[in-house]
Protein backbone atom coordinates (compact mmCIF):
# COMPACT_ATOMS: atom_id res chain seq x y z
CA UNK A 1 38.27 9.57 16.11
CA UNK A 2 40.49 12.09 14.99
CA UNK A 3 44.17 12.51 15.64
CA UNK A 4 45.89 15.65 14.73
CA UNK A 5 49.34 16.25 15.91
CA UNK A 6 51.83 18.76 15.97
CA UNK A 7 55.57 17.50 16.75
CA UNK A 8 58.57 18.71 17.06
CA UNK A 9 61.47 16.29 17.92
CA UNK A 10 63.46 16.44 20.72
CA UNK A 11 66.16 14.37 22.48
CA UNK A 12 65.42 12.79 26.22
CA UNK A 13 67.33 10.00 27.70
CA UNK A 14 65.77 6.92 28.52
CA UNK A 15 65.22 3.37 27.89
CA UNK A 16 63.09 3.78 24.56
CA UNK A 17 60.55 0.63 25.35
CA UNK A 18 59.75 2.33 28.92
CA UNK A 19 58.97 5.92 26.79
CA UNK A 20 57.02 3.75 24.27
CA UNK A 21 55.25 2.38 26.94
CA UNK A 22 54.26 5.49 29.00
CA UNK A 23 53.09 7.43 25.67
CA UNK A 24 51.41 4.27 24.72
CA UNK A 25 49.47 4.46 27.94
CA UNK A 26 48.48 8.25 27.53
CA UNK A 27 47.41 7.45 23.87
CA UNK A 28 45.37 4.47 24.78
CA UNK A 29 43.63 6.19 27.77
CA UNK A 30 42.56 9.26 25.32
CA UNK A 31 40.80 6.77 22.63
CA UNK A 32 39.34 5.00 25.10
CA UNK A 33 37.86 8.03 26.45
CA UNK A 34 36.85 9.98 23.29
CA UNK A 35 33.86 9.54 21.36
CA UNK A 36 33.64 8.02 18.05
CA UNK A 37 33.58 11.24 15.47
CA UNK A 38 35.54 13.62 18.30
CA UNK A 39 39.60 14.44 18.62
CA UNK A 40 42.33 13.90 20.22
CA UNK A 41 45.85 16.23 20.09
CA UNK A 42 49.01 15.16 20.28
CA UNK A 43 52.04 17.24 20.62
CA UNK A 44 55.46 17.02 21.45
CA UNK A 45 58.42 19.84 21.53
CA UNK A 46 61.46 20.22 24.02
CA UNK A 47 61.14 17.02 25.89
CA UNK A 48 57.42 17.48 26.37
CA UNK A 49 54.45 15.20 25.01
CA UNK A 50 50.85 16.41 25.74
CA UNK A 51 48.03 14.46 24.59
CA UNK A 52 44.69 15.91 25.76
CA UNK A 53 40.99 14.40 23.99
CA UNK A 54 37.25 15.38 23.92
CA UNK A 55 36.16 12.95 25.87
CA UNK A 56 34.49 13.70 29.54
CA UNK A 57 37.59 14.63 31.14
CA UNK A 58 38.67 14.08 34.96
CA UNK A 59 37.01 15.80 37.38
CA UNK A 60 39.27 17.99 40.13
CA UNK A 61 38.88 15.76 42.94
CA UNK A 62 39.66 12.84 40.90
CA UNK A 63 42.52 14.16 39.39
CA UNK A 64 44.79 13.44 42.64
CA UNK A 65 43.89 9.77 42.61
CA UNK A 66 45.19 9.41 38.57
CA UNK A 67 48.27 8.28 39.04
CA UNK A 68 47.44 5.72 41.89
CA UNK A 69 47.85 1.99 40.97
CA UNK A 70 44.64 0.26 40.20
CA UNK A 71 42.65 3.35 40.90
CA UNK A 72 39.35 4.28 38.27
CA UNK A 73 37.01 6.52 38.35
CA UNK A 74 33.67 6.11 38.98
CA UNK A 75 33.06 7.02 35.18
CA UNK A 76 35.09 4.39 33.92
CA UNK A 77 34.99 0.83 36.26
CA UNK A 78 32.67 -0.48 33.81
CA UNK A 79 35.02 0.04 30.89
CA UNK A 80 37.65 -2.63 30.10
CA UNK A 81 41.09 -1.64 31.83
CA UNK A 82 42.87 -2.54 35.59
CA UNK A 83 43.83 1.26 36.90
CA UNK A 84 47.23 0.55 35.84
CA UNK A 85 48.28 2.72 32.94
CA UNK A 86 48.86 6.04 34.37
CA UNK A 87 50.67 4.88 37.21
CA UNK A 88 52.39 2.94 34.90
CA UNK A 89 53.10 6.54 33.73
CA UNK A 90 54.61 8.04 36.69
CA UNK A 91 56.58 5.80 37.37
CA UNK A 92 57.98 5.71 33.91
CA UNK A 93 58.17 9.33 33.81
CA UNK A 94 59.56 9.45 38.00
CA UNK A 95 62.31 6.99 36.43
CA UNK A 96 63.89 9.92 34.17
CA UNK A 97 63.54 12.54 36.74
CA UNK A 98 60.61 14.24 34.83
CA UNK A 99 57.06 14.66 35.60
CA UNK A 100 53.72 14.15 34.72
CA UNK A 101 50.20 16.21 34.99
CA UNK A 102 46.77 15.95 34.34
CA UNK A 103 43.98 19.08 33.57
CA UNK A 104 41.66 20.01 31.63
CA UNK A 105 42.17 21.36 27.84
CA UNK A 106 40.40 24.03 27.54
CA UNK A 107 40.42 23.57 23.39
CA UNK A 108 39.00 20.28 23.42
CA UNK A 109 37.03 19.91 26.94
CA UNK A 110 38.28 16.78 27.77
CA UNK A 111 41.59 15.33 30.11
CA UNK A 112 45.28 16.88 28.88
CA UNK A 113 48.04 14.89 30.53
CA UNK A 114 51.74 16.13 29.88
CA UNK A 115 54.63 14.28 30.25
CA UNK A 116 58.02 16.62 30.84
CA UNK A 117 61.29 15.09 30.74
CA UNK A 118 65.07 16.77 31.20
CA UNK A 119 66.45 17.13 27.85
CA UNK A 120 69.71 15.56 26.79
C-alpha cells in the first residue's frame, strides 16, 4: 500500500491524544480496507484531515450507519475489528464542535472520510 500525502499544518484545539486517536482510527480503517499494491491519500489544510483509499468503499445506504457504535458492514464482519473506530470518531470530532463525513472519492474509488474542526 501506498501512502501519498499532501499537508499543510494548521492549528485546532483539542486534547492531542483524542486527535491522535480519531486520525488513528481513519488511517487504520483505510489500510484495512485497501488492497495490497493500491493507495491511500492523506491530506490535511485549515483544520481539515481527509483520508480517502482504493479499497471497496461504503455503499450509500450504509453510509448512515458509519458512525454507529459497534455497527459493520456486511463487507467487513468477517474482518478483525468491533464497529468501534468511527464512532470513536464522532465522538472525538462532536467533542471539538467539528464534524465528520463519509463519501466516495471519486480519484481513488474507494471511502473518503473528512474530519473538520474550528480553527484556533
Amino acid at each position: 500500500i501506498t501512502i501519498d500525502t499532501d499537508i499543510k499544518p494548521s492549528t485546532v484545539l483539542g486534547r492531542p491524544d483524542r486527535l491522535v486517536r480519531a486520525i488513528s482510527n481513519l488511517l487504520t480503517n483505510a489500510v484495512k480496507f485497501t488492497p495490497v499494491g493500491e493507495r491511500i491519500l492523506v491530506s490535511t489544510a485549515a483544520g481539515t484531515v481527509t483520508v480517502a483509499d482504493s479499497g471497496p468503499g461504503i455503499s450509500d445506504e450504509d453510509r448512515q450507519y458509519v458512525f454507529d457504535r459497534f455497527w459493520r458492514s456486511p463487507s467487513a464482519r468477517a474482518l478483525p475489528g468491533s464497529g468501534l473506530g468511527l464512532a470513536i470518531v464522532a465522538q472525538v470530532v462532536a467533542e471539538l464542535h467539528g464534524n465528520v463525513t463519509v463519501d466516495h472519492d471519486p480519484r481513488l474509488g474507494g471511502a473518503r472520510l473528512t474530519i473538520s474542526l474550528p480553527e484556533a
